[in-house]
Protein backbone atom coordinates (compact mmCIF):
# COMPACT_ATOMS: atom_id res chain seq x y z
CA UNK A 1 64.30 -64.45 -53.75
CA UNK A 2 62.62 -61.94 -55.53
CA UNK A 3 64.45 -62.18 -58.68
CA UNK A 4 62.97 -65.63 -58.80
CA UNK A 5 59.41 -64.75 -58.09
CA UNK A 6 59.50 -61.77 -60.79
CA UNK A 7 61.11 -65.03 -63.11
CA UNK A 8 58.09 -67.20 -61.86
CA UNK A 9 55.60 -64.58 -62.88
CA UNK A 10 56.68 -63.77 -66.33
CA UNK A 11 56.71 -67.75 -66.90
CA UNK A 12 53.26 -67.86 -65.94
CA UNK A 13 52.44 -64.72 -68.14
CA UNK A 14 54.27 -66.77 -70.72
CA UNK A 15 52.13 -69.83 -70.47
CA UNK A 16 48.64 -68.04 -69.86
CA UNK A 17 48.65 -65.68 -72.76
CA UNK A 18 50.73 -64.10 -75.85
CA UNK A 19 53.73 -62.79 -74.33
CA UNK A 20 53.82 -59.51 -75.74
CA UNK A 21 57.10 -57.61 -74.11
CA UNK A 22 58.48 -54.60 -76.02
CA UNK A 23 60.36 -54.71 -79.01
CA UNK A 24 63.13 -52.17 -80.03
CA UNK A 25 61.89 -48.65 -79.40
CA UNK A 26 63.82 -47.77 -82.73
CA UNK A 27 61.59 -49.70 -85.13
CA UNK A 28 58.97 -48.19 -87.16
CA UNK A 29 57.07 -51.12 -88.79
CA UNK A 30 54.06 -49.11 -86.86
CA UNK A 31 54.23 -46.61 -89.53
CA UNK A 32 54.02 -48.29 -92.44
CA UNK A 33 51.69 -46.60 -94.41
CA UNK A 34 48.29 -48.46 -95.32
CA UNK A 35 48.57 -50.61 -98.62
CA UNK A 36 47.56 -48.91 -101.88
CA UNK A 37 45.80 -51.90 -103.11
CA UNK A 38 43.48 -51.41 -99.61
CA UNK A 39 43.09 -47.70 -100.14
CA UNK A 40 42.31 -47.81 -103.98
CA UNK A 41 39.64 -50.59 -102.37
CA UNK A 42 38.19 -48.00 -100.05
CA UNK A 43 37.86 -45.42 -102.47
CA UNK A 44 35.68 -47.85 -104.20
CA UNK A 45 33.61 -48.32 -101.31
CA UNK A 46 33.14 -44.93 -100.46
CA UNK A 47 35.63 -45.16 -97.42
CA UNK A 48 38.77 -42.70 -96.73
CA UNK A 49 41.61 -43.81 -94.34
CA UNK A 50 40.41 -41.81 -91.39
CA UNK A 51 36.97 -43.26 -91.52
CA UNK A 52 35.69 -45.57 -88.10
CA UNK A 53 36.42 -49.05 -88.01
CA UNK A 54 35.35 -52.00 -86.33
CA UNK A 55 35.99 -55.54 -86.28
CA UNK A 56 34.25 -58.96 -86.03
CA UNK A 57 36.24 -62.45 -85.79
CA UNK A 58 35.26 -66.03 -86.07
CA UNK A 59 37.30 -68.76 -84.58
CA UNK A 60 35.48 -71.90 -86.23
CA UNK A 61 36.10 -70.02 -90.26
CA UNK A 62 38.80 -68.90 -88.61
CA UNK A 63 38.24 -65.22 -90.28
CA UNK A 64 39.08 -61.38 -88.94
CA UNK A 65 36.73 -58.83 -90.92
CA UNK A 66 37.16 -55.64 -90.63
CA UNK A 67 34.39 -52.80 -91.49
CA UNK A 68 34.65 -49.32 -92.51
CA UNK A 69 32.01 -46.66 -92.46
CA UNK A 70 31.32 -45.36 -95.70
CA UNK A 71 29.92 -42.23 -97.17
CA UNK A 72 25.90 -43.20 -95.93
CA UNK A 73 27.37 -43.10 -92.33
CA UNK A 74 26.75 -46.78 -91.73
CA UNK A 75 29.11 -49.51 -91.68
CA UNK A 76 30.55 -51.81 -94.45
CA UNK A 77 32.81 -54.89 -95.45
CA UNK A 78 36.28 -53.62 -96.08
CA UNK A 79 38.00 -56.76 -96.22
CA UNK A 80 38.39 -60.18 -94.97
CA UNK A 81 41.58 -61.69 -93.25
CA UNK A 82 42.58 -65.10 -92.41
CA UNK A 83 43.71 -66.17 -89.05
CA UNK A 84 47.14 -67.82 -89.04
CA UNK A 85 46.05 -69.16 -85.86
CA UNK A 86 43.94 -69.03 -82.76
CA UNK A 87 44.10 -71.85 -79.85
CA UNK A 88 41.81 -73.32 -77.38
CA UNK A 89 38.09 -74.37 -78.17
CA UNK A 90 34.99 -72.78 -79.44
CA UNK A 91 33.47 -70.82 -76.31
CA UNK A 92 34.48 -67.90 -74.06
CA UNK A 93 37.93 -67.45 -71.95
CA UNK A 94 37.13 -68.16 -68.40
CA UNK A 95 40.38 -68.23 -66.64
CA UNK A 96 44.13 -67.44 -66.91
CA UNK A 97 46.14 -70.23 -68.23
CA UNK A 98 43.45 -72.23 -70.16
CA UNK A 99 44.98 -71.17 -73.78
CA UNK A 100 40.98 -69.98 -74.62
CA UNK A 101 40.55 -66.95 -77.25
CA UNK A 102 38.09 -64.29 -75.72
CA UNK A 103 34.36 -64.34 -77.44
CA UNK A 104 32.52 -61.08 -76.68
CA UNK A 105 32.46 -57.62 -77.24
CA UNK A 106 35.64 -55.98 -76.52
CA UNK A 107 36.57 -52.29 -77.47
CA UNK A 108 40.60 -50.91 -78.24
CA UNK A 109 41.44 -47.78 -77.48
CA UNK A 110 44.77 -46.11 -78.62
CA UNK A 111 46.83 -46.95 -75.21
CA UNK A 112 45.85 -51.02 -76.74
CA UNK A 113 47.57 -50.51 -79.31
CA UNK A 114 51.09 -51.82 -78.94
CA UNK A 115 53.66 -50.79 -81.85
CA UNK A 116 56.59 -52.25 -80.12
CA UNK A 117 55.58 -55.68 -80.03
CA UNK A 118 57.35 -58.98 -79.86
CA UNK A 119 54.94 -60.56 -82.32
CA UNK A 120 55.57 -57.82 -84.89
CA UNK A 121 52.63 -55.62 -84.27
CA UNK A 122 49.71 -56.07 -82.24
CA UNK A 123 46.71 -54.81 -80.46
CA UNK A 124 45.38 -55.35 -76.79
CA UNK A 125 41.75 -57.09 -77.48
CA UNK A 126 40.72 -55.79 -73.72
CA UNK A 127 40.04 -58.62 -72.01
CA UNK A 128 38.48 -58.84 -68.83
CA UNK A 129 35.50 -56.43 -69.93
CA UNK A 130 32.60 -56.06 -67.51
CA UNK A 131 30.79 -59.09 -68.46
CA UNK A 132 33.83 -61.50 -67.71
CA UNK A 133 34.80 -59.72 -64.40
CA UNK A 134 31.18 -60.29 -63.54
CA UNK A 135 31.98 -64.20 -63.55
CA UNK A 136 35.13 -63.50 -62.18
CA UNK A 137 37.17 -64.45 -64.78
CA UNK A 138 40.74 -64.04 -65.39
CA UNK A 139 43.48 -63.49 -67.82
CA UNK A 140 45.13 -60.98 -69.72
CA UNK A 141 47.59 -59.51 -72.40
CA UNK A 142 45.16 -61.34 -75.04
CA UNK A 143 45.99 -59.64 -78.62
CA UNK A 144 45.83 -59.80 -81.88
CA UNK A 145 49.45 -59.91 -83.10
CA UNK A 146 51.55 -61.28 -86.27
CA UNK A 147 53.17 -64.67 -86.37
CA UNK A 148 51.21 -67.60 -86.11
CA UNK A 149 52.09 -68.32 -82.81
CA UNK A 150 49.01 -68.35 -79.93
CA UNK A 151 48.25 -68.79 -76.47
CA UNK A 152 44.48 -67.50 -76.27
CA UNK A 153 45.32 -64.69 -78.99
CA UNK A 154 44.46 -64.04 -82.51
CA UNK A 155 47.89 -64.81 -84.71
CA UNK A 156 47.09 -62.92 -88.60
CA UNK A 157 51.16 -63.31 -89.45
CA UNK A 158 53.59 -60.13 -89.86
CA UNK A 159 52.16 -59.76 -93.42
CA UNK A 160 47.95 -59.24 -92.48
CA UNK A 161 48.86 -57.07 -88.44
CA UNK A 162 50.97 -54.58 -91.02
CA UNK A 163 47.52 -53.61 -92.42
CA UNK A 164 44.94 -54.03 -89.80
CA UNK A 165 47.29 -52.14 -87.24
CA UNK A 166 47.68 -49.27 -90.33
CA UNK A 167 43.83 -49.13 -90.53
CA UNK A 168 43.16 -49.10 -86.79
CA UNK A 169 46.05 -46.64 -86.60
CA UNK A 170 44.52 -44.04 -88.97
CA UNK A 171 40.79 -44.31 -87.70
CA UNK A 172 41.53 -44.09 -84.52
CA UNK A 173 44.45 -40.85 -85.07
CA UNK A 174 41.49 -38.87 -86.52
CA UNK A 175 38.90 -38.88 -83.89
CA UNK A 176 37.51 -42.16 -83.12
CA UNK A 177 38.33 -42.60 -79.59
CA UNK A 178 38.05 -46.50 -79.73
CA UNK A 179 37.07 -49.64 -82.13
CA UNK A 180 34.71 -52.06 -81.18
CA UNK A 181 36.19 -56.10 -81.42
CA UNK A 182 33.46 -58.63 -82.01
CA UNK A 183 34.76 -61.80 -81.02
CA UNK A 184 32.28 -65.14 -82.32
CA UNK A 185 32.87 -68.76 -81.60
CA UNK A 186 31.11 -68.58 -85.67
CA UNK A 187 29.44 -67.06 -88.00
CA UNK A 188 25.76 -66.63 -86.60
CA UNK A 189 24.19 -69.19 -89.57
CA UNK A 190 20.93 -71.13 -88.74
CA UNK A 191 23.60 -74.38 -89.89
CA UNK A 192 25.99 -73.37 -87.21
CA UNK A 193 22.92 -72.54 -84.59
CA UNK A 194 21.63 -75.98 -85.19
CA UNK A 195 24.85 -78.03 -85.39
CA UNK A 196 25.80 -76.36 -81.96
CA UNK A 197 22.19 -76.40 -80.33
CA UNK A 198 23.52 -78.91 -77.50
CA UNK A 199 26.52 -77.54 -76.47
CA UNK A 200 26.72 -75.78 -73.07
CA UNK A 201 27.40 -72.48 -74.41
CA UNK A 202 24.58 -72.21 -76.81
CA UNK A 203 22.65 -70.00 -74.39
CA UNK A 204 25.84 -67.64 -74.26
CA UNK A 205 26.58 -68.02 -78.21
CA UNK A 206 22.22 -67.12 -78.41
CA UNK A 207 23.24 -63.96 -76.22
CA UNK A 208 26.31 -62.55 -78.61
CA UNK A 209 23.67 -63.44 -81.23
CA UNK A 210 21.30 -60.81 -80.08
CA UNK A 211 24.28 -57.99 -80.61
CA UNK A 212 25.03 -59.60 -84.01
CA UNK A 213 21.54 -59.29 -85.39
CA UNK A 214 21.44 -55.86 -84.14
CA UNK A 215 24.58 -54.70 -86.59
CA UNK A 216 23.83 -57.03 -89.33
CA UNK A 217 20.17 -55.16 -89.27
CA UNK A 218 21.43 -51.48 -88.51
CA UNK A 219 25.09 -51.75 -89.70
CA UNK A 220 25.93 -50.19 -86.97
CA UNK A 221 27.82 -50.69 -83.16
CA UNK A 222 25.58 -51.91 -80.77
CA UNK A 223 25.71 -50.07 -77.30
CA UNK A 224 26.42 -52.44 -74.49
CA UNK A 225 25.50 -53.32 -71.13
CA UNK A 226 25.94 -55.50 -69.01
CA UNK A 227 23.26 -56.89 -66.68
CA UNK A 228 22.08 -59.95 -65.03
CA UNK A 229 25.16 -62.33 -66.21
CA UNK A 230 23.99 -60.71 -70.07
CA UNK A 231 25.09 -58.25 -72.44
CA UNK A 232 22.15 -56.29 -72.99
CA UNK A 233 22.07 -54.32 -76.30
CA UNK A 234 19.86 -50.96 -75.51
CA UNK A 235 17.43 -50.47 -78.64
CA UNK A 236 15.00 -47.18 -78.93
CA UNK A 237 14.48 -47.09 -82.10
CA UNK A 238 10.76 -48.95 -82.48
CA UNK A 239 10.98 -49.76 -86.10
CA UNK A 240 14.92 -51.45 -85.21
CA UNK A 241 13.07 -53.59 -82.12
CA UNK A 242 10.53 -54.71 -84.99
CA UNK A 243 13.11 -55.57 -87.40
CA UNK A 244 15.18 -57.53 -85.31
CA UNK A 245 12.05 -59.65 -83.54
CA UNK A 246 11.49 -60.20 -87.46
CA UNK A 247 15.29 -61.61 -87.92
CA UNK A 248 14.76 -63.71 -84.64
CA UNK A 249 11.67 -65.35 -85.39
CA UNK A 250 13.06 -66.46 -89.45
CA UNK A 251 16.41 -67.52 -87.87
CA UNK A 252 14.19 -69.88 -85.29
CA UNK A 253 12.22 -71.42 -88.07
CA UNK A 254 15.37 -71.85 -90.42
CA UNK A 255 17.41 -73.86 -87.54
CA UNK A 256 13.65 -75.55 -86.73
CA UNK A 257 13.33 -76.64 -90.22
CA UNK A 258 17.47 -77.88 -90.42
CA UNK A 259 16.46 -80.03 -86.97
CA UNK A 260 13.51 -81.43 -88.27
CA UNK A 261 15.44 -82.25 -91.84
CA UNK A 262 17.61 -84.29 -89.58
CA UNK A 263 21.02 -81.70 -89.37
CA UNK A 264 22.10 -83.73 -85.96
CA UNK A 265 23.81 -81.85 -83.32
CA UNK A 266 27.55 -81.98 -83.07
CA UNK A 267 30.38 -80.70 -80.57
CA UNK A 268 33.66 -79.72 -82.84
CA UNK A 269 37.02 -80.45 -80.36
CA UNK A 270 40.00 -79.12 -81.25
CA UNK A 271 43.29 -80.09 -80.92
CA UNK A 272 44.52 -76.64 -79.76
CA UNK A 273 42.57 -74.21 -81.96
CA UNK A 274 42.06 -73.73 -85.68
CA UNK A 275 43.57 -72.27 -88.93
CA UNK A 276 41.93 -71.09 -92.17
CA UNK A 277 42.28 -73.73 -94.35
CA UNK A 278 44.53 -71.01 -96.70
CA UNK A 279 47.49 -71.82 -94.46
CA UNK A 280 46.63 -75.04 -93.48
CA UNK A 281 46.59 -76.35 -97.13
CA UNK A 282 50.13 -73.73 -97.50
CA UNK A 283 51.81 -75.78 -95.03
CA UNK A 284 50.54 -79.25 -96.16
CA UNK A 285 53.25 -80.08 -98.27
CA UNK A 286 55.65 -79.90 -95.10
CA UNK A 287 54.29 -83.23 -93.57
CA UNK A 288 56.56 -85.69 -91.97
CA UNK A 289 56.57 -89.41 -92.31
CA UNK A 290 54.21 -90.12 -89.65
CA UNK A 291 52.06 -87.04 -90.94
CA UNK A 292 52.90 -84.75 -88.65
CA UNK A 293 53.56 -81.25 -89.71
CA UNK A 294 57.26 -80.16 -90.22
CA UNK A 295 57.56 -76.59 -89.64
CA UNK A 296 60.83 -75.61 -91.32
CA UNK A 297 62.93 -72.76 -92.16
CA UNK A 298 60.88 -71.43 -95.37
CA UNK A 299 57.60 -71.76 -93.40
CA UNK A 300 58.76 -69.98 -90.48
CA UNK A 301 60.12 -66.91 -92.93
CA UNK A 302 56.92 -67.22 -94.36
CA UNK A 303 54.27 -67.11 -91.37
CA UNK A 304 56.36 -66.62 -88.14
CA UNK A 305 56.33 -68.85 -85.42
CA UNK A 306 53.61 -71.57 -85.50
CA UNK A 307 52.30 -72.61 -82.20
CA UNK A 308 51.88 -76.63 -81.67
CA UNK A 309 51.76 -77.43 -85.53
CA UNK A 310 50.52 -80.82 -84.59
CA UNK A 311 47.07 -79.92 -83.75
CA UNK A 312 47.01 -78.30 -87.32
CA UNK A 313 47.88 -81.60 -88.82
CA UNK A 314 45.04 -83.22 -87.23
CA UNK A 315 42.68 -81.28 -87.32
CA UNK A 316 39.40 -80.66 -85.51
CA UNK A 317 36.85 -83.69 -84.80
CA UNK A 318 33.80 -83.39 -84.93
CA UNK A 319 31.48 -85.64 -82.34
CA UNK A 320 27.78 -86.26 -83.11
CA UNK A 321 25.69 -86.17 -80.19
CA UNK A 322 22.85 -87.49 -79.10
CA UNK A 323 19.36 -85.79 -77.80
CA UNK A 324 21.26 -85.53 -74.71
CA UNK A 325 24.51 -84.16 -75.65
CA UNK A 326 26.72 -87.07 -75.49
CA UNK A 327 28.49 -88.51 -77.76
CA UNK A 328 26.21 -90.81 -79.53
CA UNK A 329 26.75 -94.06 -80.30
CA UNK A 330 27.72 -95.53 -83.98
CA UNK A 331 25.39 -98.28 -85.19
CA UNK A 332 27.27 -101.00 -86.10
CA UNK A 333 28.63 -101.93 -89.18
CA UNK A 334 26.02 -103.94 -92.04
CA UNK A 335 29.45 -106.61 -91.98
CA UNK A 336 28.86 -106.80 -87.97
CA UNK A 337 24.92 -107.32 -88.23
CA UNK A 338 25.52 -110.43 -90.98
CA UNK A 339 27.97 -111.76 -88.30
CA UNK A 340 26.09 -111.94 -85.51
CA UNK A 341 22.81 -113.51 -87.60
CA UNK A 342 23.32 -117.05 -86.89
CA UNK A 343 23.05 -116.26 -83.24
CA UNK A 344 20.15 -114.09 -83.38
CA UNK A 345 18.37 -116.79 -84.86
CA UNK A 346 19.39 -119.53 -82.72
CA UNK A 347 18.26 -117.33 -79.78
CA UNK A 348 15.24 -116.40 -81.68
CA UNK A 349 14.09 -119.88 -83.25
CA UNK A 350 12.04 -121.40 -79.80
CA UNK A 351 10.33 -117.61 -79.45
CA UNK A 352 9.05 -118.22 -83.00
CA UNK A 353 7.54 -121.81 -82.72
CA UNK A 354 4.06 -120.59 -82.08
CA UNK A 355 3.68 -118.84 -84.86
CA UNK A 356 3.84 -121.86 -87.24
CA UNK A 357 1.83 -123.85 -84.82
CA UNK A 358 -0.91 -121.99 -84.55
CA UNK A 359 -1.19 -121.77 -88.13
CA UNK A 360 -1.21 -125.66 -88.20
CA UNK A 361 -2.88 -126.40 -85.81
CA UNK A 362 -5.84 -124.20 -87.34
CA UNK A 363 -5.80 -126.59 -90.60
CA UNK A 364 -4.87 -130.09 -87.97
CA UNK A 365 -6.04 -129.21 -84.68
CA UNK A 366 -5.14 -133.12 -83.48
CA UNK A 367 -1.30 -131.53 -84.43
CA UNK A 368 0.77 -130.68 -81.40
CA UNK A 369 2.82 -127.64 -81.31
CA UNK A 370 6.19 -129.39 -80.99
CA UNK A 371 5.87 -131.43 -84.08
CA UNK A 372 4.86 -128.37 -85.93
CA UNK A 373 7.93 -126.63 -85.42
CA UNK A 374 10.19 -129.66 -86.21
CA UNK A 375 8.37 -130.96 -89.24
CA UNK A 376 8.86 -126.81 -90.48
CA UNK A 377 13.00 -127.06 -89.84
CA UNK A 378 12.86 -130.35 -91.90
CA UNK A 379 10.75 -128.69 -94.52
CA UNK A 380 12.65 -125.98 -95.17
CA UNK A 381 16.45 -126.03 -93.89
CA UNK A 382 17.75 -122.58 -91.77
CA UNK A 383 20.15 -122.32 -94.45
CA UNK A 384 17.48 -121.91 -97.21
CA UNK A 385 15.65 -119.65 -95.45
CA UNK A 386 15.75 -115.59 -96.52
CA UNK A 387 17.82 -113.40 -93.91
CA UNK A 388 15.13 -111.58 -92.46
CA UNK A 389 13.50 -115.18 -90.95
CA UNK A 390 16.73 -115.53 -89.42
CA UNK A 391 16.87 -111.83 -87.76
CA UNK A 392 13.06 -112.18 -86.90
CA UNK A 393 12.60 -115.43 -86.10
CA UNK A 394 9.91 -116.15 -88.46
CA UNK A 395 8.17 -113.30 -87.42
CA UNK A 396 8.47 -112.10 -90.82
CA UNK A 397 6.04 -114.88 -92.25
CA UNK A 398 3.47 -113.13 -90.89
CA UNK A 399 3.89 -110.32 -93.41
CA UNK A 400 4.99 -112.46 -96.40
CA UNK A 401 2.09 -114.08 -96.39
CA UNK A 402 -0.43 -111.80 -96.67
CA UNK A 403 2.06 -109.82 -99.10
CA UNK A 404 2.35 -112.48 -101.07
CA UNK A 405 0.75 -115.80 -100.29
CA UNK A 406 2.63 -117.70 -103.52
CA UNK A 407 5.65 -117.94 -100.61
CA UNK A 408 3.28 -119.95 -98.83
CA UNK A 409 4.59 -122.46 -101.06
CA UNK A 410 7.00 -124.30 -98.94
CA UNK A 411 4.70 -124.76 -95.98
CA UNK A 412 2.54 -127.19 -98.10
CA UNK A 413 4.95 -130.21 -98.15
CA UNK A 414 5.08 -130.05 -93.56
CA UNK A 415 0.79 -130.32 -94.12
CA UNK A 416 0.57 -133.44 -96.83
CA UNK A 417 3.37 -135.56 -94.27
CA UNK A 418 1.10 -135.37 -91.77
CA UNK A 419 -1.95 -136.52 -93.30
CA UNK A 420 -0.37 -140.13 -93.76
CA UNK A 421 0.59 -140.12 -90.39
CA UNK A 422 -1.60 -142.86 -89.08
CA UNK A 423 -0.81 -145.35 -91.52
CA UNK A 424 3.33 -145.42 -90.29
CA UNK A 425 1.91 -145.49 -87.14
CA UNK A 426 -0.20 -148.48 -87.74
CA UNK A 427 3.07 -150.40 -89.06
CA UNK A 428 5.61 -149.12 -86.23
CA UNK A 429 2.84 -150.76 -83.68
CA UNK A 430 3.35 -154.01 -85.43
CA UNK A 431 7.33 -154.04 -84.98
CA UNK A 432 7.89 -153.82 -81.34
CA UNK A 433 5.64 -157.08 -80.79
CA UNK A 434 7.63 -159.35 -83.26
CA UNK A 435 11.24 -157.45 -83.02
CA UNK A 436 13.78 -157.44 -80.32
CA UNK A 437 14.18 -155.05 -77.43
CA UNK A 438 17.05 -152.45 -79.47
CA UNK A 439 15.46 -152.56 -82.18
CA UNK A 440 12.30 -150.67 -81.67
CA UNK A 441 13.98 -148.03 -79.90
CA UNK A 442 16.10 -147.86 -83.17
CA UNK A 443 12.74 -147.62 -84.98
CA UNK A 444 11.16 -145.31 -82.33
CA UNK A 445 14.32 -142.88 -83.21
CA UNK A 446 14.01 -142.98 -86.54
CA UNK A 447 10.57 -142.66 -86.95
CA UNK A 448 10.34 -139.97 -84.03
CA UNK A 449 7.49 -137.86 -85.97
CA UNK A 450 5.25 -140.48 -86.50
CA UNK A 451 5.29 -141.91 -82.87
CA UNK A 452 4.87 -137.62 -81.75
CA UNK A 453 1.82 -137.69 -83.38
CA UNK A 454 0.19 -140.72 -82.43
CA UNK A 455 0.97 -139.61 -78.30
């Protein structure tokens, strides 16, 4: 019984997170020294190996940076990774099983770090941290590792965890006691801000904001607390608060003026995660027949285990909301509005019969309305008329006319048939006394105008 509950709870572990159990105790891929090409790079930045780190990751670029300090004390850009692969959506991990990469600020200290590793190499991310336990969320064992394999983890393949684990390695061997992990659903861009603007975790995304500003203005770690369901980042320094109420107000009016340009909010759904588009355009050429992705042999030597390679084939979508955050609807199609023309103006052709009465009966006022309208159709044929009579209903000869009153053209022939109205009705009088009974109401149906008129 209790061999089968300790089975049951490393399947769940399995399932909820990047199963990370020891690897041979003999191996010592851990020590692999850092590359030289990164270390002639550092030199060049004014960085040595046993200089602090700290990293920042994006899931929607799907990138890993990771700074260095350099010789002013204050952080900079060592280099820029790609993520094999990361799973789940954009926003935070909120419970155990849900396949969700962490967002947040995380820090590793040297007991994270885990050189035996079943994905290679990896390092704890330490997730829950106080703001998570504070909603009461769960999880653990979320890493970045090697492969390309994730559940909720950040996968850089064997290749890119050689190097990060190297750098982490060395800073943190010569006195830094632990690395700060930046984890962003994306890059904090006044595009991104406004793309995202409706999406239920903007207010939380706005909050990690706050502790990106502060490094990207001090190039430095921000200290954090946590308060109040927030990370609070606690600034002294006056002319710091000044400089980043400066940043916040220019980032507000550059998503303000991408809103008002007409940038339309959008929710991006995954199929299970992303991949830089470095590995997703390496593995294109392994596509099935039905366009699925085919991970083989060569790509599995070449980037590890890939985790559900059918959500790489597809792709994210991206949904374009409305002003309420749902999905909004597609207007249709200019072949769907021609279609449905003929009915509009069927449905729209009795609205629009005052119109061209009232204009005749200004210039006839003895005209009825009815006979108006009908002598109009006869004058000019639905089939001749322009398309936006049909949509409108004649609505638009309002504006035609004034625009240009040489279209009033056509109207002229309905006016000079009425004016020798009487006369036909002087001569249909005379046939019903002298003709037969059918025969009049043959007239009276053929002449139907004239006999309007006169009543």
């Amino acid at each position: 019984m209790m061999k089968r509950i300790a089975v049951a709870a490393s399947l769940v572990l399995a399932l909820s997170a990047c199963q990370d159990e020891g690897y041979s105790r003999s191996s010592t891929r851990h020590l692999s020294p850092i590359p030289p090409a990164t270390m002639a790079l550092m030199e060049e930045k004014g960085m040595s190996r046993s200089d602090p780190i700290l990293i920042r990751s994006y899931k929607k670029e799907a990138e890993m940076e990771v700074w260095k300090k350099n010789s002013t004390g204050r952080y900079a850009l060592l280099k820029t990774y790609p993520i094999c692969r990361w799973s789940g959506q954009l926003g935070p991990k909120v419970k155990e099983g849900d396949r969700q990469a962490p967002e947040g600020f995380y820090t590793v200290t040297p007991s994270q770090m885990n050189p035996n590793s079943a994905y290679y190499l990896s390092f704890d991310t330490g997730f829950p941290n106080a703001y998570d336990r504070s909603f009461g969320r769960t999880g653990a064992a979320l890493m970045v590792h090697g492969s390309c394999s994730s559940r909720g983890c950040f996968a850089m393949t064997d290749q890119n965890i050689a190097e990060i684990y190297a750098i982490a390695r060395d800073s943190l061997s010569n006195g830094q006691r632990g690395f700060q992990f930046q984890s962003y659903p994306f890059r904090m861009t006044a595009k991104n801000l406004a793309q995202h603007r409706l999406d239920q975790n903007i207010a939380f995304w706005k909050n990690l904001k706050e502790g990106s500003d502060y490094f990207e203005v001090t190039k430095d770690e921000p200290r954090i607390s946590v308060a109040a369901g927030r990370y609070q980042f606690n600034v002294t320094d006056e002319t710091v608060v000044a400089a980043l109420h400066q940043k916040a107000r220019q980032d507000d009016q550059a998503v303000a003026e991408l809103v008002s340009s007409g940038v339309q909010p959008v929710k991006v759904v995954y199929n299970d995660g992303g991949s830089h588009e470095s590995f997703v355009t390496a593995m294109a050429g392994t596509g099935g027949s039905d366009g699925s992705l085919v991970v083989d042999t060569r790509m599995r030597d070449k980037f590890g285990d890939i985790s559900r390679p059918e959500g790489l084939s597809s792709g994210p979508q991206e949904i374009v909301l409305d002003d309420t955050g749902k999905p909004k609807r597609e207007a249709p199609s200019t072949a769907l509005a021609f279609a449905s023309a003929p009915k509009v103006a069927a449905e729209a052709q009795p609205a629009a019969a005052p119109a061209p009465a009232f204009k005749l009966a200004s210039a006839t006022p003895q005209a009825p309305a009815p006979v108006s309208a009908n002598a109009n159709a006869a004058a000019a044929p639905e089939s001749d008329s322009p398309f936006y009579k049909k949509m409108l209903g004649g609505i638009g000869d309002l504006f035609s006319t004034s625009a240009a009153p040489a279209q009033t053209a056509p109207a002229e022939p309905a006016q000079v048939a009425t004016t020798p109205l009487p006369p036909q009705r002087t001569v249909t009088a005379v046939k019903p006394a002298v003709a037969p009974a059918v025969p009049p109401r043959r007239a009276q149906a053929q002449t139907g105008v004239t006999v309007a008129v006169a009543q």
